[in-house]
Protein backbone atom coordinates (compact mmCIF):
# COMPACT_ATOMS: atom_id res chain seq x y z
CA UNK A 1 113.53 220.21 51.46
CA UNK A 2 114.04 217.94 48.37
CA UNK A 3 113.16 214.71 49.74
CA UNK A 4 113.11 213.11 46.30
CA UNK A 5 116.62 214.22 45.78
CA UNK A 6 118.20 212.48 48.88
CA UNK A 7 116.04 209.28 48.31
CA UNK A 8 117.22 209.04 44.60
CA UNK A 9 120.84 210.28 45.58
CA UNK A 10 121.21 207.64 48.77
CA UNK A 11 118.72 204.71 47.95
CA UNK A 12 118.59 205.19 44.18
CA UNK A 13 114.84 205.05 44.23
CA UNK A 14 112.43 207.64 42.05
CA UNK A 15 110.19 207.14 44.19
CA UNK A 16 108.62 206.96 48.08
CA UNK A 17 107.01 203.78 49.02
CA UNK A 18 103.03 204.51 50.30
CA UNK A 19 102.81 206.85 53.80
CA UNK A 20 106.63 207.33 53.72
CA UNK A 21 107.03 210.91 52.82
CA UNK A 22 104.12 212.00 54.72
CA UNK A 23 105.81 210.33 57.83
CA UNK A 24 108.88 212.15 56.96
CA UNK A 25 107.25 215.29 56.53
CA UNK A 26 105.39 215.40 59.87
CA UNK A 27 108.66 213.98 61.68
CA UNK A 28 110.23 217.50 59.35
CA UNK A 29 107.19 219.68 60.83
CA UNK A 30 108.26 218.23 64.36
CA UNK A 31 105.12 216.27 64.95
CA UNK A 32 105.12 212.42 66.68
CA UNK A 33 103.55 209.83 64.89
CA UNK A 34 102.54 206.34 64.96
CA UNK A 35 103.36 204.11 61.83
CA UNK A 36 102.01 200.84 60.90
CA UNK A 37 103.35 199.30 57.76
CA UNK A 38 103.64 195.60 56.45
CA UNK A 39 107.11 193.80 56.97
CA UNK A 40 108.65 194.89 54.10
CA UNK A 41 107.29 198.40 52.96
CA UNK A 42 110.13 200.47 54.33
CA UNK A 43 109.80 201.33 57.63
CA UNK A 44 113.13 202.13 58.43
CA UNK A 45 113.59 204.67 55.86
CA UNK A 46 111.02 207.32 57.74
CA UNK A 47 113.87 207.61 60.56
CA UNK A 48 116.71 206.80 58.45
CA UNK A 49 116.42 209.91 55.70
CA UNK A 50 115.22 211.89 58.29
CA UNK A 51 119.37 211.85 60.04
CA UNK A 52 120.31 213.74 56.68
CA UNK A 53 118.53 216.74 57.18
CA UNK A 54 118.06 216.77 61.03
CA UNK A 55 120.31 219.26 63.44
CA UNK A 56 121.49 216.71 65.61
CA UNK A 57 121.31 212.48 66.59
CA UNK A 58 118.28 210.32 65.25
CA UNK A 59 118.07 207.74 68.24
CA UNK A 60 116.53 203.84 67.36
CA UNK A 61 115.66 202.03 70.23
CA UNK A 62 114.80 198.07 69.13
CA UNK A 63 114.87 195.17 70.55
CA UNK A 64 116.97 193.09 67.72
CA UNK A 65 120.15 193.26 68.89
CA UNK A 66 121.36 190.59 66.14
CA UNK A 67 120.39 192.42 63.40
CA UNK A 68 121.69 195.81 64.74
CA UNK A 69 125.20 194.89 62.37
CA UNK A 70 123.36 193.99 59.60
CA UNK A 71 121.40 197.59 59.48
CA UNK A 72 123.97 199.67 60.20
CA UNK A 73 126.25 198.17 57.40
CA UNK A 74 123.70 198.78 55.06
CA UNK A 75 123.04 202.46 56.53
CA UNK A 76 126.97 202.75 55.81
CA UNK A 77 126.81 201.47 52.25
CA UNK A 78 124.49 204.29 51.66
CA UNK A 79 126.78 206.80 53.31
CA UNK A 80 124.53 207.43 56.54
CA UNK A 81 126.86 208.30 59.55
CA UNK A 82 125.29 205.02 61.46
CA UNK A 83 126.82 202.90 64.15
CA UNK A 84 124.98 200.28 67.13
CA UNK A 85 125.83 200.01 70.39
CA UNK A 86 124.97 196.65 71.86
CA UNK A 87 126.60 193.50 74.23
CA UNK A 88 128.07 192.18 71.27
CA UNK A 89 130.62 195.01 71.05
CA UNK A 90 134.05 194.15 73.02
CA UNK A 91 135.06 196.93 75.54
CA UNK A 92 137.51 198.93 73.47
CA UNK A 93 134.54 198.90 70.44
CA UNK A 94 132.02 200.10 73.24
CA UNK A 95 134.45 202.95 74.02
CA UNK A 96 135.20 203.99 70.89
CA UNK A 97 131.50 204.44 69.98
CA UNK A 98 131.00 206.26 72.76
CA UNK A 99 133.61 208.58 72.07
CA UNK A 100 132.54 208.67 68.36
CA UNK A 101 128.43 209.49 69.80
CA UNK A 102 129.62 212.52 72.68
CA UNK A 103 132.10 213.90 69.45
CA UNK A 104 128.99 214.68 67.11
CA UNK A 105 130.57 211.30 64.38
CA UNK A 106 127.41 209.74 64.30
CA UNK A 107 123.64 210.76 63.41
CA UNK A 108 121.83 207.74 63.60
CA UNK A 109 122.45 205.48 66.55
CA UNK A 110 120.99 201.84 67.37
CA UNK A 111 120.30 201.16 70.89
CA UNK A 112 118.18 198.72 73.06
CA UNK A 113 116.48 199.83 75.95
CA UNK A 114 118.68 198.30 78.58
CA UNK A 115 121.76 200.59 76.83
CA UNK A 116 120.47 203.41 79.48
CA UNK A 117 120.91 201.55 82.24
CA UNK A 118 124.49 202.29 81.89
CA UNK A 119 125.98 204.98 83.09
CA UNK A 120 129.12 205.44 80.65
CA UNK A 121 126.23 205.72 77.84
CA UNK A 122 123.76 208.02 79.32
CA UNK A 123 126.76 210.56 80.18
CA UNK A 124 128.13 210.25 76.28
CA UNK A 125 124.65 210.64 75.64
CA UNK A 126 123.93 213.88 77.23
CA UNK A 127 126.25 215.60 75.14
CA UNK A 128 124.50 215.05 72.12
CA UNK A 129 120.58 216.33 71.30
CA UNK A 130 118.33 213.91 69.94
CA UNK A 131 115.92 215.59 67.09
CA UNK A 132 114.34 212.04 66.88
CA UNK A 133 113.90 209.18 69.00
CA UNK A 134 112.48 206.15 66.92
CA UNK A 135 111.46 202.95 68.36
CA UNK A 136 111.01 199.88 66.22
CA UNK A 137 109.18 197.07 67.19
CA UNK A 138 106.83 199.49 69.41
CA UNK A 139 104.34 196.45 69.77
CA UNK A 140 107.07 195.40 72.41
CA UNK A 141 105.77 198.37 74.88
CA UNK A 142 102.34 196.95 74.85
CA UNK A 143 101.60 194.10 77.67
CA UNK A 144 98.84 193.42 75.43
CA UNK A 145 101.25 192.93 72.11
CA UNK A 146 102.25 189.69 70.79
CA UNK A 147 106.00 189.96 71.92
CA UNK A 148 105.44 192.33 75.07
CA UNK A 149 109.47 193.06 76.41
CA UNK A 150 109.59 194.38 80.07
CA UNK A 151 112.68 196.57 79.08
CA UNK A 152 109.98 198.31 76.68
CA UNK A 153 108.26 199.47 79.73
CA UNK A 154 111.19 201.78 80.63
CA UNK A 155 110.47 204.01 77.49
CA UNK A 156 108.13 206.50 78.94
CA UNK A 157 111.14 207.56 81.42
CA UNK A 158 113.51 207.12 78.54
CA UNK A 159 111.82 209.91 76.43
CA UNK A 160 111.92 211.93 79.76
CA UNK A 161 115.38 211.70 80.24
CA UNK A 162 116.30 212.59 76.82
CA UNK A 163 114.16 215.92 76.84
CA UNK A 164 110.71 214.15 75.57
CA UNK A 165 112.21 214.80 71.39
CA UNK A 166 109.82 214.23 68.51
CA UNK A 167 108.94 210.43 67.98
CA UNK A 168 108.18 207.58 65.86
CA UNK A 169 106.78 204.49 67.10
CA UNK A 170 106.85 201.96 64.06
CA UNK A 171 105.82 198.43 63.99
CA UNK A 172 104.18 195.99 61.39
CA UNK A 173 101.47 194.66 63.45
CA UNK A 174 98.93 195.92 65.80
CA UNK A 175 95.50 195.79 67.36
CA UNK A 176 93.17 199.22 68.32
CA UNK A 177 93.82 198.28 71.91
CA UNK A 178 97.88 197.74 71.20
CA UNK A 179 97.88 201.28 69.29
CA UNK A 180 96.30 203.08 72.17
CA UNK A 181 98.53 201.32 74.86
CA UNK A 182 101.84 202.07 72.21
CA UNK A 183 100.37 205.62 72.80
CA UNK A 184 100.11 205.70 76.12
CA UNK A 185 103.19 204.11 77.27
CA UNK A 186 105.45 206.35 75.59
CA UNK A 187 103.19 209.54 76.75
CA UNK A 188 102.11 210.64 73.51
CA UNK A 189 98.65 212.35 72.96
CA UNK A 190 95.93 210.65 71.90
CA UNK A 191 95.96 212.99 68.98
CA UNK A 192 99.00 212.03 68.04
CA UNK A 193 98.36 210.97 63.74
CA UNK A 194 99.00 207.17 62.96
CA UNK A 195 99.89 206.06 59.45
CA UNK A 196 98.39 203.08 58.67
CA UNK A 197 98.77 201.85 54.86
CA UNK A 198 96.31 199.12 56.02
CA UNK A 199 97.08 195.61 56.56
CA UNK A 200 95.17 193.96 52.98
CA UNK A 201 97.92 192.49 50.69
CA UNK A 202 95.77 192.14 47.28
CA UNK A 203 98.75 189.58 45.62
CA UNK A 204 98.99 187.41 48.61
CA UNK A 205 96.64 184.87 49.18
CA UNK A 206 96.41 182.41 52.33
CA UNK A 207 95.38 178.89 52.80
CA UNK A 208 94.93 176.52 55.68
CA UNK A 209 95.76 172.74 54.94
CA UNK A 210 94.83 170.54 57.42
CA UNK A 211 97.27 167.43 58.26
CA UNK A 212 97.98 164.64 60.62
CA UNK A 213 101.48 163.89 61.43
CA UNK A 214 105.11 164.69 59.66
CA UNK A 215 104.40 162.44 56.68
CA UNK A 216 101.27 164.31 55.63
CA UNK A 217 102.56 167.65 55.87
CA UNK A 218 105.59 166.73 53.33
CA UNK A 219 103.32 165.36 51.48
CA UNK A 220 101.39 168.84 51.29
CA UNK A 221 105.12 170.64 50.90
CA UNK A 222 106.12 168.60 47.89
CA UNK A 223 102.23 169.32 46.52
CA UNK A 224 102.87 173.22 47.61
CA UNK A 225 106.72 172.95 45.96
CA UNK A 226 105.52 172.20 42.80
CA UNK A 227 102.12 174.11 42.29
CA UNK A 228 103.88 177.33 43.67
CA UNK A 229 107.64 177.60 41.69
CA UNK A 230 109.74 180.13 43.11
CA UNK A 231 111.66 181.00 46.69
CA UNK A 232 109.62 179.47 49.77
CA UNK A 233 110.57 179.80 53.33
CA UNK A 234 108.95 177.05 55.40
CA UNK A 235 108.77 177.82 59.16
CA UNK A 236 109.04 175.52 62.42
CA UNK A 237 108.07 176.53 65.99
CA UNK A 238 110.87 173.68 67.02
CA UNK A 239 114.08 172.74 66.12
CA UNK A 240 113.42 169.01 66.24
CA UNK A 241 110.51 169.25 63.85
CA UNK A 242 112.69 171.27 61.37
CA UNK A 243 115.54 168.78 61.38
CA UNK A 244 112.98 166.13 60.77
CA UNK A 245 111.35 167.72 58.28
CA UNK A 246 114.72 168.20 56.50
CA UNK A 247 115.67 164.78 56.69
CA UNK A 248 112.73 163.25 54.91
CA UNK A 249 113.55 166.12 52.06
CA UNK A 250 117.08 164.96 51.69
CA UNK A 251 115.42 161.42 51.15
CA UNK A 252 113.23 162.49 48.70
CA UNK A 253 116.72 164.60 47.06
CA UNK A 254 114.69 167.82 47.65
CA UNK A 255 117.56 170.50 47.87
CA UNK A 256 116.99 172.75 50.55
CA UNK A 257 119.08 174.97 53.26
CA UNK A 258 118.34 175.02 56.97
CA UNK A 259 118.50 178.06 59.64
CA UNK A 260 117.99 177.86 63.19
CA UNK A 261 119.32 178.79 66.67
CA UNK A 262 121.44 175.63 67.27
CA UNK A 263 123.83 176.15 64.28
CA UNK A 264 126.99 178.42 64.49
CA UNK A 265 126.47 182.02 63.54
CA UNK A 266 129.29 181.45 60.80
CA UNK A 267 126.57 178.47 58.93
CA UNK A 268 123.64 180.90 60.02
CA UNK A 269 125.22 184.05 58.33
CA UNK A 270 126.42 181.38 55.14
CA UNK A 271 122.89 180.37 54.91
CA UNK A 272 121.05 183.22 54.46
CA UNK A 273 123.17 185.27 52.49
CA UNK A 274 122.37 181.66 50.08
CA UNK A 275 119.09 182.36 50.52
CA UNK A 276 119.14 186.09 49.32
CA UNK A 277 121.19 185.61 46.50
CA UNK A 278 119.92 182.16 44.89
CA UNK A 279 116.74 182.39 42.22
CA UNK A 280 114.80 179.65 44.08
CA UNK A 281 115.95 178.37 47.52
CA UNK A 282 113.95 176.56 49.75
CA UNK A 283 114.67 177.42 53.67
CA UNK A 284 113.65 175.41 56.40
CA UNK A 285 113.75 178.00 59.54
CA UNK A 286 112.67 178.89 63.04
CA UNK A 287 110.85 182.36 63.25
CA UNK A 288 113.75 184.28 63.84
CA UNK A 289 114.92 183.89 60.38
CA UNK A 290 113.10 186.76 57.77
CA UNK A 291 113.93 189.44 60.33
CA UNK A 292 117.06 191.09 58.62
CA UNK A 293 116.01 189.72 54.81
CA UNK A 294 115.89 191.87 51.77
CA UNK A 295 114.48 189.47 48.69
CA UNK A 296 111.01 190.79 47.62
CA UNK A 297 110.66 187.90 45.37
CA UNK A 298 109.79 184.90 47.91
CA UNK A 299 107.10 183.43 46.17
CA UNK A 300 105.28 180.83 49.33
CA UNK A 301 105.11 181.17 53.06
CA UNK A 302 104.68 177.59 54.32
CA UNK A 303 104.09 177.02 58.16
CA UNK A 304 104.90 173.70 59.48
CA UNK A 305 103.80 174.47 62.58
CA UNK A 306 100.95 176.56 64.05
CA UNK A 307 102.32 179.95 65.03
CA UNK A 308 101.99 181.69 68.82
CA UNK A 309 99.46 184.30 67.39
CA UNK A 310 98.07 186.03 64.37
CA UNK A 311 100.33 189.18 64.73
CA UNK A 312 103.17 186.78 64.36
CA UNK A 313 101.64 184.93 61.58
CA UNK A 314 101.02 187.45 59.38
CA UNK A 315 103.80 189.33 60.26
CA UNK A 316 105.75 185.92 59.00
CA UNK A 317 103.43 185.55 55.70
CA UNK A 318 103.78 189.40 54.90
CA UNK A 319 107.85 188.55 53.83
CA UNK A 320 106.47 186.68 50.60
CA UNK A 321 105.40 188.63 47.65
CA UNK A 322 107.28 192.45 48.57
CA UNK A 323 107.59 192.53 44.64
CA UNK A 324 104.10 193.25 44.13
CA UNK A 325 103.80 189.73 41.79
CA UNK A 326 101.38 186.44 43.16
CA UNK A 327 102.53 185.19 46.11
CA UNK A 328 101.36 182.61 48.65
CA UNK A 329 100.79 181.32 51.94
CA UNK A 330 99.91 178.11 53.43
CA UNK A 331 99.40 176.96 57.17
CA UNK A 332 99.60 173.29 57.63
CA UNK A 333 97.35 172.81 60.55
CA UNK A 334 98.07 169.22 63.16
CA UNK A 335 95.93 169.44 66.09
CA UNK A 336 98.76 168.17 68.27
CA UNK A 337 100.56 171.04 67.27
CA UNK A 338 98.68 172.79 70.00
CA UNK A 339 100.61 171.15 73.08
CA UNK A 340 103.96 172.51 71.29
CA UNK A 341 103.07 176.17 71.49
CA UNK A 342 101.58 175.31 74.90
CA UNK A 343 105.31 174.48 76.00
CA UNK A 344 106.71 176.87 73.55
CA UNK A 345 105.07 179.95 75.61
CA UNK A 346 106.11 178.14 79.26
CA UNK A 347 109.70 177.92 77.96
CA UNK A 348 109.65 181.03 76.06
CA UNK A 349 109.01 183.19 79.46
CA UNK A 350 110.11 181.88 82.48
CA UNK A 351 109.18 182.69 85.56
CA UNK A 352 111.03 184.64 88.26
CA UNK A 353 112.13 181.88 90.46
CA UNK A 354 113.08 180.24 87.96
CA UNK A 355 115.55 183.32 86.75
CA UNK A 356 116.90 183.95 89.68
CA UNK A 357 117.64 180.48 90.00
CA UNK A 358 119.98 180.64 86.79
CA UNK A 359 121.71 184.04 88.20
CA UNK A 360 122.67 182.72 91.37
CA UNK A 361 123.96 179.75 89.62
CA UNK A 362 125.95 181.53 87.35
CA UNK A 363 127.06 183.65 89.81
CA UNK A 364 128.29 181.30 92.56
CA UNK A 365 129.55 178.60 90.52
CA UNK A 366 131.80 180.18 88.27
CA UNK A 367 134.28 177.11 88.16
CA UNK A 368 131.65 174.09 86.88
CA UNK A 369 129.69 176.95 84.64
CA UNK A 370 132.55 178.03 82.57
CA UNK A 371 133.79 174.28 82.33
CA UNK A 372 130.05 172.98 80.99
CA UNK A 373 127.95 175.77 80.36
CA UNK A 374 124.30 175.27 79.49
CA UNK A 375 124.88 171.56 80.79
CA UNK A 376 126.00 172.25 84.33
CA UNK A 377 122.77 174.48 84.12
CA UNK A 378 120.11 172.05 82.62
CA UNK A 379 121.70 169.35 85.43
CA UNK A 380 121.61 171.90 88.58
CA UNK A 381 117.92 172.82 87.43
CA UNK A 382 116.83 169.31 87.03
CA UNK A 383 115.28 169.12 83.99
CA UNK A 384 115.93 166.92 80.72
CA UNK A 385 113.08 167.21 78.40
CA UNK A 386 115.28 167.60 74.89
CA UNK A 387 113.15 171.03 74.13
CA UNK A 388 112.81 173.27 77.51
CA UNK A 389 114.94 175.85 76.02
CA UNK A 390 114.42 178.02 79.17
CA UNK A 391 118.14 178.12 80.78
CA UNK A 392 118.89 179.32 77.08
CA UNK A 393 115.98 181.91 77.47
CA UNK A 394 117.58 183.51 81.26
CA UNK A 395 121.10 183.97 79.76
CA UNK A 396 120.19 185.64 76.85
CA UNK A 397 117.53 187.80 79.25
CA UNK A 398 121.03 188.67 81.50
CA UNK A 399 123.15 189.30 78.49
CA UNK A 400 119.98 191.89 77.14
CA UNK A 401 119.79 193.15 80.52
CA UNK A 402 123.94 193.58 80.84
CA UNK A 403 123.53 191.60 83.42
CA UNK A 404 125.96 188.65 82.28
CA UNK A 405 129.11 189.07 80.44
CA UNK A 406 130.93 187.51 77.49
CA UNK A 407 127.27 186.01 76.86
CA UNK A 408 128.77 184.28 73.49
CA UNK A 409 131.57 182.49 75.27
CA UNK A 410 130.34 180.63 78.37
CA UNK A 411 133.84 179.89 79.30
CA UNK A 412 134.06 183.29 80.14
CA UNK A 413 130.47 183.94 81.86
CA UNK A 414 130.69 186.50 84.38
CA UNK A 415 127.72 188.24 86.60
CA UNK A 416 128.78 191.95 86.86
CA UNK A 417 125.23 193.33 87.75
CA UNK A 418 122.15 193.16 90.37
CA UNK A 419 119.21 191.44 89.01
CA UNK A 420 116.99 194.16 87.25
CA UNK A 421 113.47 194.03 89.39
CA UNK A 422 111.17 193.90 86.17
CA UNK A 423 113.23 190.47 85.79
CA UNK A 424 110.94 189.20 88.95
CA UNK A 425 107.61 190.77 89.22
CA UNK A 426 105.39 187.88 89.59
CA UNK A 427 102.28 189.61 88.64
CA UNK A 428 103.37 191.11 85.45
CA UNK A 429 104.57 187.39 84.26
CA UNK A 430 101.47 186.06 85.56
CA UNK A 431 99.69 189.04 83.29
CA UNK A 432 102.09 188.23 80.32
CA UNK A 433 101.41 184.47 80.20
CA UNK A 434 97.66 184.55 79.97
CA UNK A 435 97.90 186.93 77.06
CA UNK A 436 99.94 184.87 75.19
CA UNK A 437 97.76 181.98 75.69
CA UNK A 438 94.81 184.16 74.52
CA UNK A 439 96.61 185.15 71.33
CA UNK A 440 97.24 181.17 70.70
CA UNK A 441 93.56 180.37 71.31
CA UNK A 442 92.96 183.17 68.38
CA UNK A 443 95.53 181.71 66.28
CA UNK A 444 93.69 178.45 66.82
CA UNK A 445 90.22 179.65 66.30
CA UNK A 446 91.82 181.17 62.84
CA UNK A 447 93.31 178.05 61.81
CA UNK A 448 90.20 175.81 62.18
CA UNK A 449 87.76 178.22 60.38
CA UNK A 450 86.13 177.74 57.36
CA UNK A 451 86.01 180.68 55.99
CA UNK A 452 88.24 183.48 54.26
CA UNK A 453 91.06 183.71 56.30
CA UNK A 454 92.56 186.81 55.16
CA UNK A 455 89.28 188.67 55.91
CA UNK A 456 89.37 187.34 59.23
CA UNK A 457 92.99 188.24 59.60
CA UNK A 458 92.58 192.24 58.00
CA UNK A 459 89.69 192.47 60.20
CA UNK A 460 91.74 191.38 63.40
CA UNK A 461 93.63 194.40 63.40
CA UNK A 462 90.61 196.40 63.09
CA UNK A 463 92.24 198.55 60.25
CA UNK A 464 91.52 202.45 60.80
CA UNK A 465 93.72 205.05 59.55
CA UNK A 466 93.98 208.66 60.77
């Protein structure tokens, strides 16, 4: 097989990035495999080639359902038969791409986990043979990952149902104790080879600046902005702090663009494609933004705010410097930062009473609901506090779970589904929470160290390859 040939003829590249062809080769030979690569170094490729020279459907389970559009357009642009299937596609759109997926159209599919729960998909499905299942953002499996999704869980009987096919598990960041649960979740041996091209980044280097309070940490950015020239992306745990941040910039006529979860998707989209294209942009953004962005020449990572763990952090960091050249990374460390990640993991998971609170609601009070929205909820639930984001959380846990209908348009909210059980189990959200407050306290022990922190951070994730 001329792997060189399709990479030059459908990415235009000479050559594979480090581990890639040796992933596709083993997924060729019909092995599983476990790949850990840096954000950035081209994970998607090792399924993505693979759906050229494959019998039959290449199968990506993840978890991002907004960037699903984004991927497969590019897949397209390369001439890879790609489509998603997801609860942002209207009814006729869903039907279509399952007639297009039982009709043999399309080799490389994009799916999330709760896709199977439906009925209409699993029968389209079983007309089709998957000759790979990947599934990105495989950290999400493990209760003992950084971003551990229940739906994730499901995987194990997923691979079952579809005939256990070869498999990639793929993620950026993980611990020996995350790999081995990755493993054992989706019943692979433990002999099953991971590529690991190591987590060291030689031409990034990270610093920890510590501040007190919104005026000292712009006056670190401006210090930052001009020692560091180049593209920076600046990251906020809040929306508040962000819009804060951005108003003393526009004081000081620092031009700058902003992306978070409050604006439209229209200003979102508008933004980043800015971003991309632009020589030097500054971005002010929440940690959602980097996910679906190609520009390997960010120059500076800047967090305003102390991340929820060091998977996350580096994972953040690792989007500056893809072009090889210097690049850098700063954490501006406050103290009181703490308490905000402290709420930020509360509101970030809610618990199950909680949830089925917000159903019911939904459910019963269709009239009120569609007229307000998130404001008849926040009112009925009793809360105020300007960042408890949780009602926000539940819906977009029903849409995932296709639970909730017309999730974009609350005007047209509907329930059309039970509430999945792994929505309420009390002892797995109880399990959940105190990992992710054991990942913070890491994260804080890293940001108030003296010494190298990119040691400390390599040697986190206990690099081994196989």
């Amino acid at each position: 097989m001329d792997f060189e040939g399709l990479l030059k003829e459908y990415w235009g590249h000479d050559q594979f990035r480090p581990l890639q062809r040796e992933v596709i080769e083993a997924v060729q030979r019909g092995e599983s495999a476990l790949v850990l690569m840096p954000t950035g170094s081209g994970k998607s490729l090792c399924y993505q080639l693979p759906s050229l020279f494959l019998e039959d459907l290449v199968l990506v389970i993840s978890p991002l359902i907004a960037l699903m559009k984004d991927q497969v357009d590019e897949a397209r642009k390369k001439g890879l038969q790609a489509t998603f299937i997801n609860s942002s596609l209207s009814k006729q759109a869903r039907e279509k791409a399952y007639q297009d997926l039982a009709s043999g159209k399309i080799k490389l599919l994009y799916v999330t986990p709760e896709r199977f729960r439906k009925s209409d998909f699993r029968e389209a499905l079983q007309k089709r043979k998957v000759s790979l299942l990947a599934v990105d953002e495989a950290h999400c499996i493990s209760e003992w990952g950084h971003d551990f999704r229940p739906d994730y869980t499901r995987l194990k009987e997923i691979r079952d149902f579809l005939g256990n096919p070869v498999t990639l598990a793929l993620t950026a960041t993980a611990t020996q104790g995350v790999r081995k649960d990755i493993l054992k979740q989706l019943s692979l041996l433990e002999s099953t080879t991971i590529f690991c091209t190591g987590f060291e980044r030689p031409n990034l280097e990270l610093s920890i600046e510590h501040v007190v309070g919104l005026e000292d940490k712009v006056r670190h950015f401006i210090g930052l902005h001009h020692q560091h020239p180049g593209a920076k992306i600046v990251y906020f745990a809040l929306v508040d702090t962000l819009k804060k941040f951005s108003f003393e910039l526009e004081k000081l006529s620092i031009p700058h663009l902003i992306y978070h979860g409050q604006l439209n998707n229209d200003v979102r989209r508008r933004n980043q494609n800015l971003f991309q294209k632009e020589g030097d942009p500054v971005i002010l953004a929440t940690p959602a933004f980097g996910l679906g962005v190609n520009k390997s020449n960010i120059r500076m990572v800047i967090h305003g705010e102390v991340p929820g763990s060091i998977e996350s952090y580096y994972q953040e960091v690792g989007r500056a410097g893809r072009d090889g050249l210097p690049a850098y990374a700063s954490l501006l460390y406050d103290p009181d930062d703490v308490s905000i990640q402290m709420d930020f993991i509360k509101w970030a998971h809610p618990d199950p009473a909680f949830i089925r609170k917000v159903y019911y609601l939904i459910k019963d009070n269709s009239g009120p609901v569609q007229q307000q929205g998130y404001e008849y909820l926040r009112q009925q639930m009793h809360f105020y506090h300007s960042r408890d984001f949780r009602v926000e959380t539940v819906v977009k846990l029903l849409d995932r779970w296709g639970v909730l209908e017309n999730f974009h348009n609350y005007r047209q909210w509907q329930i059309i589904d039970e509430l999945p059980e792994d929505l309420l189990d009390e002892e797995s959200f109880a399990n959940h929470l105190k990992v992710q407050q054991h990942k913070l306290l890491q994260m804080l022990q890293l940001a108030k160290s003296d010494g190298d922190i990119k040691s400390q951070v390599v040697g986190y994730f206990e690099v081994s390859q196989s």
